[in-house]
Protein backbone atom coordinates (compact mmCIF):
# COMPACT_ATOMS: atom_id res chain seq x y z
CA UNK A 1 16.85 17.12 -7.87
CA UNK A 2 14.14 18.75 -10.10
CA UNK A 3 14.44 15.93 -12.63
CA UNK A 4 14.35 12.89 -9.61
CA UNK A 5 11.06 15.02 -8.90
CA UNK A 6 9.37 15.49 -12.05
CA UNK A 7 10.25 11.50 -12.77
CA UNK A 8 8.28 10.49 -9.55
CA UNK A 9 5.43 12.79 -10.15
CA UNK A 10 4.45 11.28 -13.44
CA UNK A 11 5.37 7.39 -11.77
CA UNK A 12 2.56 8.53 -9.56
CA UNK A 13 0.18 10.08 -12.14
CA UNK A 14 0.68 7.06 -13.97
CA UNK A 15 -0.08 4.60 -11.29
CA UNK A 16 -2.92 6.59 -10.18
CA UNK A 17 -4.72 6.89 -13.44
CA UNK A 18 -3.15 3.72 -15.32
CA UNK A 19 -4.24 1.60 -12.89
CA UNK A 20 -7.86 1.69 -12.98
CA UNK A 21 -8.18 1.78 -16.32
CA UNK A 22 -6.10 -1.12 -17.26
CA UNK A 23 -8.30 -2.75 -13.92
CA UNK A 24 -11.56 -1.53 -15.45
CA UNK A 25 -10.69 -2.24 -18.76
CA UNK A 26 -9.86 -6.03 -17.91
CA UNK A 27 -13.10 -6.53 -16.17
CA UNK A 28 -15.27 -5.35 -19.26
CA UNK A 29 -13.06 -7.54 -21.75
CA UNK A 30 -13.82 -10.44 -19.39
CA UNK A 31 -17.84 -9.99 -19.44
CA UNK A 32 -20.24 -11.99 -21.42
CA UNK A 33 -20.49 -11.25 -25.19
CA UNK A 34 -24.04 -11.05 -24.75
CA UNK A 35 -26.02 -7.79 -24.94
CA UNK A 36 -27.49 -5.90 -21.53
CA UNK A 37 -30.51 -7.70 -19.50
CA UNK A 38 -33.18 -6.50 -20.26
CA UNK A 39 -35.46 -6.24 -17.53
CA UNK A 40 -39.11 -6.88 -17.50
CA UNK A 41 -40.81 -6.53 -13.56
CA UNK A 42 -44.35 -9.18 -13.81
CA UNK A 43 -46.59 -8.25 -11.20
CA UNK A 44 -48.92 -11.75 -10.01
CA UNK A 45 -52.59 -11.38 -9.19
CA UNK A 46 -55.07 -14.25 -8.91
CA UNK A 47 -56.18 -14.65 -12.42
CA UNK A 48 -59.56 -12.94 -11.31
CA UNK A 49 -57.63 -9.85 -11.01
CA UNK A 50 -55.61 -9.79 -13.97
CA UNK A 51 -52.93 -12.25 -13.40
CA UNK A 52 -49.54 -12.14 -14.76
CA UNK A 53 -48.85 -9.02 -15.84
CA UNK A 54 -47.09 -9.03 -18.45
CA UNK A 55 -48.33 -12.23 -19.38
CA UNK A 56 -46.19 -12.27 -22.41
CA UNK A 57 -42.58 -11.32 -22.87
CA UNK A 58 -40.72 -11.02 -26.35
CA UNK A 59 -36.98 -11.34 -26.00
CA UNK A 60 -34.51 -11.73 -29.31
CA UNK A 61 -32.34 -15.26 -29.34
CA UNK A 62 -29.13 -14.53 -28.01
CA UNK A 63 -30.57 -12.23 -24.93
CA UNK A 64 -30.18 -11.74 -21.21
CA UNK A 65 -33.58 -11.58 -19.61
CA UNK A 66 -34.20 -10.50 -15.80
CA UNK A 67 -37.53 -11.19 -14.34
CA UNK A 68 -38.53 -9.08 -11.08
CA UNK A 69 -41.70 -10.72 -9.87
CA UNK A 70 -43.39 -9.51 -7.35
CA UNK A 71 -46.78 -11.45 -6.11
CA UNK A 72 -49.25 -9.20 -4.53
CA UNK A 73 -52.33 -10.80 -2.88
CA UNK A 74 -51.40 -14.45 -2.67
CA UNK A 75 -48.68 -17.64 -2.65
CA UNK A 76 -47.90 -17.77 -5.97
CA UNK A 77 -44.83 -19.15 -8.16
CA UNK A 78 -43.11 -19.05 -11.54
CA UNK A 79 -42.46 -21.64 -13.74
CA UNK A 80 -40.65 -21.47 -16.90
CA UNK A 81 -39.31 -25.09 -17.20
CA UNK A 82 -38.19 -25.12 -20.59
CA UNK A 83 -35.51 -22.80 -19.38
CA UNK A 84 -35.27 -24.82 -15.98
CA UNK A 85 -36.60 -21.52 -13.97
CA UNK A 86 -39.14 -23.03 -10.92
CA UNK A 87 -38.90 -20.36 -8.15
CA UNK A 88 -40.91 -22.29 -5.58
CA UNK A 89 -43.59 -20.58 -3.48
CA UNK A 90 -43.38 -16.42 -3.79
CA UNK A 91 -45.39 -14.56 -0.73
CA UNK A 92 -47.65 -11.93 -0.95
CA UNK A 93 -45.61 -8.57 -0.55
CA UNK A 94 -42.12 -10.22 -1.70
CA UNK A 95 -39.90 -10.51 -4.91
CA UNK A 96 -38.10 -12.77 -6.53
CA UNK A 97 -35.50 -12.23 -9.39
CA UNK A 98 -34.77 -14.69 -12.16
CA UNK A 99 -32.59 -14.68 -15.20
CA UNK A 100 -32.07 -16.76 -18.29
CA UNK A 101 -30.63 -16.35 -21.94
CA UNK A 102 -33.22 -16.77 -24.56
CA UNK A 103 -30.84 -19.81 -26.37
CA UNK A 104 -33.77 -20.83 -29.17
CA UNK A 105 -36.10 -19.47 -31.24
CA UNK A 106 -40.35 -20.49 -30.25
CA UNK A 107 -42.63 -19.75 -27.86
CA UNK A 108 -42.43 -21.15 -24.64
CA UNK A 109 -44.89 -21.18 -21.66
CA UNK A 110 -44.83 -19.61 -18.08
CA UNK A 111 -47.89 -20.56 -15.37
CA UNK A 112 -48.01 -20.45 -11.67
CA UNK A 113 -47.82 -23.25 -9.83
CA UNK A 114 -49.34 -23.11 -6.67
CA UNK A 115 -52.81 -23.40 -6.15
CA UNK A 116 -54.06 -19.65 -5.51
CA UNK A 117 -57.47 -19.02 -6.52
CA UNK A 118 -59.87 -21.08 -8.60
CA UNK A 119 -59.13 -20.46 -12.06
CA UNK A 120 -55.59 -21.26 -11.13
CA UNK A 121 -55.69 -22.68 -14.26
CA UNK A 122 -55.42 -19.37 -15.75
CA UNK A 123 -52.37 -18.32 -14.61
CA UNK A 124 -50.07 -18.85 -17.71
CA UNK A 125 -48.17 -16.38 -19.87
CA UNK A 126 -45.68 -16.76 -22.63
CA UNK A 127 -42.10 -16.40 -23.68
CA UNK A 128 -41.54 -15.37 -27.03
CA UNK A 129 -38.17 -16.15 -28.50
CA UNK A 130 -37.49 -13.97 -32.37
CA UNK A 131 -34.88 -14.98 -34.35
């Protein structure tokens, strides 16, 4: 009976500690070969108060990137079209999150575009791909 016992203790330990880490291990092996997001949070200001901020972002070829942007005193948007990102109208006090992967090398523009103050104009930034 000792035997039957020590038999069904280690069936349990086994499916008790096996189990998760075959699960967990599965899950990782299934993610992206690409590295971590990296994360960048762009505050947006009428350009008379300092605009984008950042208004440039470096990001190697190959990358996850994760935009938090947050517009603080007016309507504004984000568009980064050569990555097909156009978040449509942002409100003052709210966020919206974007991601892309950085697939070529060059340098490739960001602006707002809704009307918000008038140098609208102004409201532009960069994305720097590096090889």
């Amino acid at each position: 009976m000792r035997r039957l016992e020590v038999v069904a203790g280690v069936l349990v330990f086994a499916a008790v500690v096996a189990t998760p880490l075959l699960i967990f291990g599965y899950e990782r092996a299934l993610r992206p070969a690409l590295a971590s997001p990296y994360e960048w949070r762009v505050a947006m200001h009428v350009f008379e108060d300092g605009g984008f901020r950042p208004n440039r972002i470096e990001v190697a070829k190959g990358q996850r990137g994760r935009l938090v942007l947050t517009s603080y005193d007016v309507t504004h948007s984000f568009q980064l079209l050569d990555f097909g990102i156009d978040t449509g109208p942002i409100f003052p006090g709210t966020k919206r999150v974007v991601e892309f992967v950085a697939d070529r090398v060059g340098t490739f523009p960001f602006q707002c575009n809704v009307r918000c103050s008038p140098l609208h104009r102004n409201m532009v930034g960069q994305l720097i791909v590096k090889p």
